[in-house]
Protein backbone atom coordinates (compact mmCIF):
# COMPACT_ATOMS: atom_id res chain seq x y z
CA UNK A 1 101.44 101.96 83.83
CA UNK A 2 105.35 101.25 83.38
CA UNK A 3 106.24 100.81 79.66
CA UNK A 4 108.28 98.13 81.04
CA UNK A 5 105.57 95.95 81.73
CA UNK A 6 105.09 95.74 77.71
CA UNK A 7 108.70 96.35 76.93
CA UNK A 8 110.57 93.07 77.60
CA UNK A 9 113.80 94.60 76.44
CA UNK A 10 113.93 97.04 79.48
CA UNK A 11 112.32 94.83 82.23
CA UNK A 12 115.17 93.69 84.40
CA UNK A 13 114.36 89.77 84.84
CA UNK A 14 117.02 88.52 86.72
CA UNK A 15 117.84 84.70 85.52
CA UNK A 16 115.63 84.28 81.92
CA UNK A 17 113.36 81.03 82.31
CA UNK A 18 111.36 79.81 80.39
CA UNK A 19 107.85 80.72 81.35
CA UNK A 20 106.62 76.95 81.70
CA UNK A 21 109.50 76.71 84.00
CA UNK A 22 108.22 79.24 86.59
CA UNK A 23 104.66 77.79 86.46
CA UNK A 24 106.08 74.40 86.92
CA UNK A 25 107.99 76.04 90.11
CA UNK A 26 104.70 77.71 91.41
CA UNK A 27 102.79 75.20 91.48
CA UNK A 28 105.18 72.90 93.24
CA UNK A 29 106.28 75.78 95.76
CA UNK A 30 102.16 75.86 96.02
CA UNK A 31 101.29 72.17 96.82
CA UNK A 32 104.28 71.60 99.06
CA UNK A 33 104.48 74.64 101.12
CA UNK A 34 100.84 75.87 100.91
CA UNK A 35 99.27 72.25 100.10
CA UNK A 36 101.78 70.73 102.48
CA UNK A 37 101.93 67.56 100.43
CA UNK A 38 104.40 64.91 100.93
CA UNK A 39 104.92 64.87 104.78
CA UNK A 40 107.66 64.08 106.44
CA UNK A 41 109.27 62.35 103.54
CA UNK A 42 109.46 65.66 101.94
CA UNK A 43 110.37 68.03 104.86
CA UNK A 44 113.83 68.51 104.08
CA UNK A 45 112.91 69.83 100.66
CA UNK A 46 110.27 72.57 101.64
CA UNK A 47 112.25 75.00 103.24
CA UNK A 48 114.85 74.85 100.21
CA UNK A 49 111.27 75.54 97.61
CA UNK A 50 110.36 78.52 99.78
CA UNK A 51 113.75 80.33 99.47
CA UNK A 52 113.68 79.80 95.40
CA UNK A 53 111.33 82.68 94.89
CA UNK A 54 113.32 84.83 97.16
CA UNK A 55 116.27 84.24 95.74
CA UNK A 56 115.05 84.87 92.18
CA UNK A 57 113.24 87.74 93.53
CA UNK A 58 116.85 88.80 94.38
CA UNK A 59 118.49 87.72 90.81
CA UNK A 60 116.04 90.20 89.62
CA UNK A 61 117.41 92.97 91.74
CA UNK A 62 113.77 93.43 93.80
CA UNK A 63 116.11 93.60 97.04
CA UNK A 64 113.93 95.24 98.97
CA UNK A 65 111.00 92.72 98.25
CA UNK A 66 112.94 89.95 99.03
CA UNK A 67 114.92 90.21 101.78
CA UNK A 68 111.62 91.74 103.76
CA UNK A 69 110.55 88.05 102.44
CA UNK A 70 113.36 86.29 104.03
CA UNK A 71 113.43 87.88 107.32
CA UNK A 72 109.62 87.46 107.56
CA UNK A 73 109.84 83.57 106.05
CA UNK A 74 112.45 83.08 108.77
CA UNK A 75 111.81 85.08 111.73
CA UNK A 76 108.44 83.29 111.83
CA UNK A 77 110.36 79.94 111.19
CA UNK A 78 112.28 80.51 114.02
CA UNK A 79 109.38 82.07 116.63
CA UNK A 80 107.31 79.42 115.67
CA UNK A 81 110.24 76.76 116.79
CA UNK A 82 110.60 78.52 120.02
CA UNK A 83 106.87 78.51 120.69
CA UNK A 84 106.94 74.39 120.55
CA UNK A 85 110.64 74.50 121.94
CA UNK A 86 109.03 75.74 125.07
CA UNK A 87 106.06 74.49 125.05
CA UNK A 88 103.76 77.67 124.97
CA UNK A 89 99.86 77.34 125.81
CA UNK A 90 96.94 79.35 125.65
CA UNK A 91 96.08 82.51 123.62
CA UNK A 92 99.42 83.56 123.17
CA UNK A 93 100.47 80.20 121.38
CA UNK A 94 97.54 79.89 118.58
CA UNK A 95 98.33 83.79 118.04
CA UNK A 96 102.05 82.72 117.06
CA UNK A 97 100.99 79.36 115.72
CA UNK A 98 98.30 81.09 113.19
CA UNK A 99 100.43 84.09 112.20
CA UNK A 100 103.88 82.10 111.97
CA UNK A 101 101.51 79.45 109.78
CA UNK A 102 100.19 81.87 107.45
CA UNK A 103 103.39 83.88 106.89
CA UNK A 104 105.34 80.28 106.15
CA UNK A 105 102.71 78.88 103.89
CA UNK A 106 101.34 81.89 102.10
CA UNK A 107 104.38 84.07 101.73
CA UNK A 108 106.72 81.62 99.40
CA UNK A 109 103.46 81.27 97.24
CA UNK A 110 102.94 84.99 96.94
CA UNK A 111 106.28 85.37 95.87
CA UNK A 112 106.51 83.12 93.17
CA UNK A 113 103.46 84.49 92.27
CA UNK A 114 104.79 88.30 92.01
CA UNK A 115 108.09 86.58 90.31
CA UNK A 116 105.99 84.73 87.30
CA UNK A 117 103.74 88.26 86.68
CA UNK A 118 106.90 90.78 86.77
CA UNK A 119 109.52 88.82 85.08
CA UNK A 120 106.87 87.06 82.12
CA UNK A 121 105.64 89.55 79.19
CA UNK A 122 102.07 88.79 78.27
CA UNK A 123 103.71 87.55 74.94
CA UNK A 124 106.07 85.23 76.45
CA UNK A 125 103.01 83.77 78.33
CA UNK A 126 100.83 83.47 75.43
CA UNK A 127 103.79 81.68 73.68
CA UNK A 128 104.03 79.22 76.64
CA UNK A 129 100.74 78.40 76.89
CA UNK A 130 100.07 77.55 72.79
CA UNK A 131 103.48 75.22 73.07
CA UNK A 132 101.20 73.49 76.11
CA UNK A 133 98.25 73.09 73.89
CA UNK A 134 96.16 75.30 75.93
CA UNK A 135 92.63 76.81 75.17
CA UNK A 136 92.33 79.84 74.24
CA UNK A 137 89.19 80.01 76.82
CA UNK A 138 92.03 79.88 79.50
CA UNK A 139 94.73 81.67 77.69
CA UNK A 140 93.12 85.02 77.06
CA UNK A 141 91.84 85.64 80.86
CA UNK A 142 95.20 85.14 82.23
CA UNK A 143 96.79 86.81 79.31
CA UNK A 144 93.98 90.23 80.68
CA UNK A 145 95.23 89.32 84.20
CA UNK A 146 98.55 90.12 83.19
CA UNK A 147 97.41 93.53 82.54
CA UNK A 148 95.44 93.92 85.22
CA UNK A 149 97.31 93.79 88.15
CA UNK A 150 100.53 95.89 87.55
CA UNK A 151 98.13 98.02 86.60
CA UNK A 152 95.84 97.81 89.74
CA UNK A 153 99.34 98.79 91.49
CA UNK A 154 100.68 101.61 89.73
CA UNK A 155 97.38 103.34 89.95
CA UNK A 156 97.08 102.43 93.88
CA UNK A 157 100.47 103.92 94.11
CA UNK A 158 99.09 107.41 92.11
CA UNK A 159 96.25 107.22 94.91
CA UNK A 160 98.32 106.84 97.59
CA UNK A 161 100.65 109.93 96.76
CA UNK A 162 98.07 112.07 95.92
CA UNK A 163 96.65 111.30 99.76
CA UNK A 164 99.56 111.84 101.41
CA UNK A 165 100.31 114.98 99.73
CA UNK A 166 96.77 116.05 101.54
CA UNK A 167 97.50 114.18 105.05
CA UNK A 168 95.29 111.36 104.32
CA UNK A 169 97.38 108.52 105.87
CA UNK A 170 97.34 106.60 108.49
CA UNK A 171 99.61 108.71 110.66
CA UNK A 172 98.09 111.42 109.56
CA UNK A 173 95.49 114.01 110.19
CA UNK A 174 92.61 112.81 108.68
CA UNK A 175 93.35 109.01 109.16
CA UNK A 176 89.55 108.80 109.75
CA UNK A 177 89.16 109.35 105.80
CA UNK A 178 91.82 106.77 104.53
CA UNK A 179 88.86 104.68 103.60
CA UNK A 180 86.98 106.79 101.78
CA UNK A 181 89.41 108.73 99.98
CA UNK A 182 91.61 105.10 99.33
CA UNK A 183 90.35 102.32 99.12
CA UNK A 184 87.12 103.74 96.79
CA UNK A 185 89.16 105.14 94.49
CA UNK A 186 90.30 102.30 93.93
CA UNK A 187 87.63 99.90 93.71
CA UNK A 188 86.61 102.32 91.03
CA UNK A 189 89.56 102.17 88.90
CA UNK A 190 89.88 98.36 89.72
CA UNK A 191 85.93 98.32 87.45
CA UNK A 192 87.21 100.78 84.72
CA UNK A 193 90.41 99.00 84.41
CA UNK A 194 88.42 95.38 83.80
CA UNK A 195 86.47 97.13 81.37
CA UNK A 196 88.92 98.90 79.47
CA UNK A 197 91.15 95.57 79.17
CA UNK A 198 87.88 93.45 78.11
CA UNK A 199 87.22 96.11 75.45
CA UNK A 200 90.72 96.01 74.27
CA UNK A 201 91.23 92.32 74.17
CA UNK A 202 88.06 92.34 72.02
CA UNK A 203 89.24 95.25 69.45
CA UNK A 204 92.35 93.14 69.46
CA UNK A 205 90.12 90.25 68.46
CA UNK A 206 91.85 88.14 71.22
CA UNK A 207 88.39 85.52 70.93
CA UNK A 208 88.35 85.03 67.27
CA UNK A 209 89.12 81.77 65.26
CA UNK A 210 92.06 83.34 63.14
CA UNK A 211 95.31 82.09 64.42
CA UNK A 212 97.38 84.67 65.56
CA UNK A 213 101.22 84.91 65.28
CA UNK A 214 103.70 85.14 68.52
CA UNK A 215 107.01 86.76 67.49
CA UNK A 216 108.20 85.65 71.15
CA UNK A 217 110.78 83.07 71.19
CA UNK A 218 110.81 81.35 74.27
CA UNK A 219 112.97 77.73 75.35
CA UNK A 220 114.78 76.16 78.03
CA UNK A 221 118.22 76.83 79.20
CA UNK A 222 120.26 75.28 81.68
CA UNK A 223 118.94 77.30 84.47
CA UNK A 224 115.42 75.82 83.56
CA UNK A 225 116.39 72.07 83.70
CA UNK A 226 118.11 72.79 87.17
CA UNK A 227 114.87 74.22 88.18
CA UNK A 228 112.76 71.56 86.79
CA UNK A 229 114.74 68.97 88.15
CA UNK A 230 114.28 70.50 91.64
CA UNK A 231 110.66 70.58 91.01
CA UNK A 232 110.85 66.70 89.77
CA UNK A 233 112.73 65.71 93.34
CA UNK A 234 109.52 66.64 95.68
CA UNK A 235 106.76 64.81 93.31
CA UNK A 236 108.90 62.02 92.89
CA UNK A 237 108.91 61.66 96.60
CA UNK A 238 105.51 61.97 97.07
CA UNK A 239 104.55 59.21 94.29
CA UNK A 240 106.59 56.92 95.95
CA UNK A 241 105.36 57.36 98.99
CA UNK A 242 101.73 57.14 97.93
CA UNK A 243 102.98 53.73 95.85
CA UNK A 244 103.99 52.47 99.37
């Protein structure tokens, strides 16, 4: 795994917010463009939610990542507006209407998602979450989940060069074996790498009763109460309307 997972001082971050900041912005991006909350009265806001994880994506120089986002946020925008501009039936329709859907809902959401776990160290988070008053009964499984995906990636990237290097691809000649030789691999390492982390956090003594210290120092910035206040606008919206 990338030392700069752990290593906060060589993880390139983009805009530094305060991790209570991005959780307040996923789960608004979540409820309003997944949840689809607030109607009509809300509408104008949505599309401007979606583009905030792109364009933090892009703050934290994951180009790549995010303008594939964009184009596939928008392009589906747009196809899906010239379906009903036209008035498409049939087969053809639900096939646009259930793709475009899914890319326009899910997509922001995933985003923010892959934002929060690659620009927050597992210290900042922890640090967040005791200023919140949380459990530790919920801190320490998200704190392991932190671990466990970037490094679910980096070994699926090992896996994946190693099969190329022997033709296993899907272009290639034994595309037959892609399964096999892929996606068990793995599934195994996905097991060893829960177990390892579980036994860790315990050596650690992540579950004991002795307070532990947080040398993290974490707080808002300007950046954050621009954010927050962008998250405030939607909700605000929506309680009125529900008041009404």
């Amino acid at each position: 795994m990338e030392s700069a997972v752990y290593n906060p001082g060589k993880l390139d971050r983009g805009l530094i917010m305060d991790p209570r900041t991005k959780l307040a912005l996923l789960i608004t991006v979540t409820t309003f463009a997944l949840g689809g909350a607030g109607g009509r009265r809300c509408g104008m806001l949505v599309p401007v939610l979606c583009m905030v994880p792109f364009l933090l994506l892009l703050t934290a120089k994951r180009f790549k990542t995010a303008i594939i986002g964009i184009v596939l946020f928008w392009g589906s925008s747009m196809l899906l507006a010239f379906a009903n501009a036209h008035d498409l039936r049939g087969l053809i329709y639900y096939i646009i209407l259930g793709s475009c859907g899914v890319l326009g809902r899910f997509l922001p959401c995933i985003m923010m998602g892959r934002y929060l776990m690659e620009s927050t160290t597992v210290s900042e988070f922890t640090a967040a979450m005791k200023k919140l008053h949380v459990s530790d009964n919920f801190i320490i499984p998200l704190s392991v989940m932190f671990r466990f995906f970037p490094t679910v990636i980096d070994e699926a990237d090992s896996i994946s060069c190693a099969m190329k290097m022997r033709g296993i691809n899907i272009g290639g000649r034994h595309a037959s074996k892609i399964i096999e030789y892929r996606m068990v691999p793995l599934m195994t390492c996905c097991v060893n790498i829960g177990e390892e982390l579980s036994a860790a956090a315990l050596t650690r003594g992540l579950g004991g009763e002795v307070k532990r210290t947080n040398i993290c120092r974490i707080g808002f910035h300007l950046q954050d109460y621009a954010a927050l206040l962008l998250c405030l606008v939607p909700w605000v919206l929506l309680i009125v309307d529900v008041v009404r």
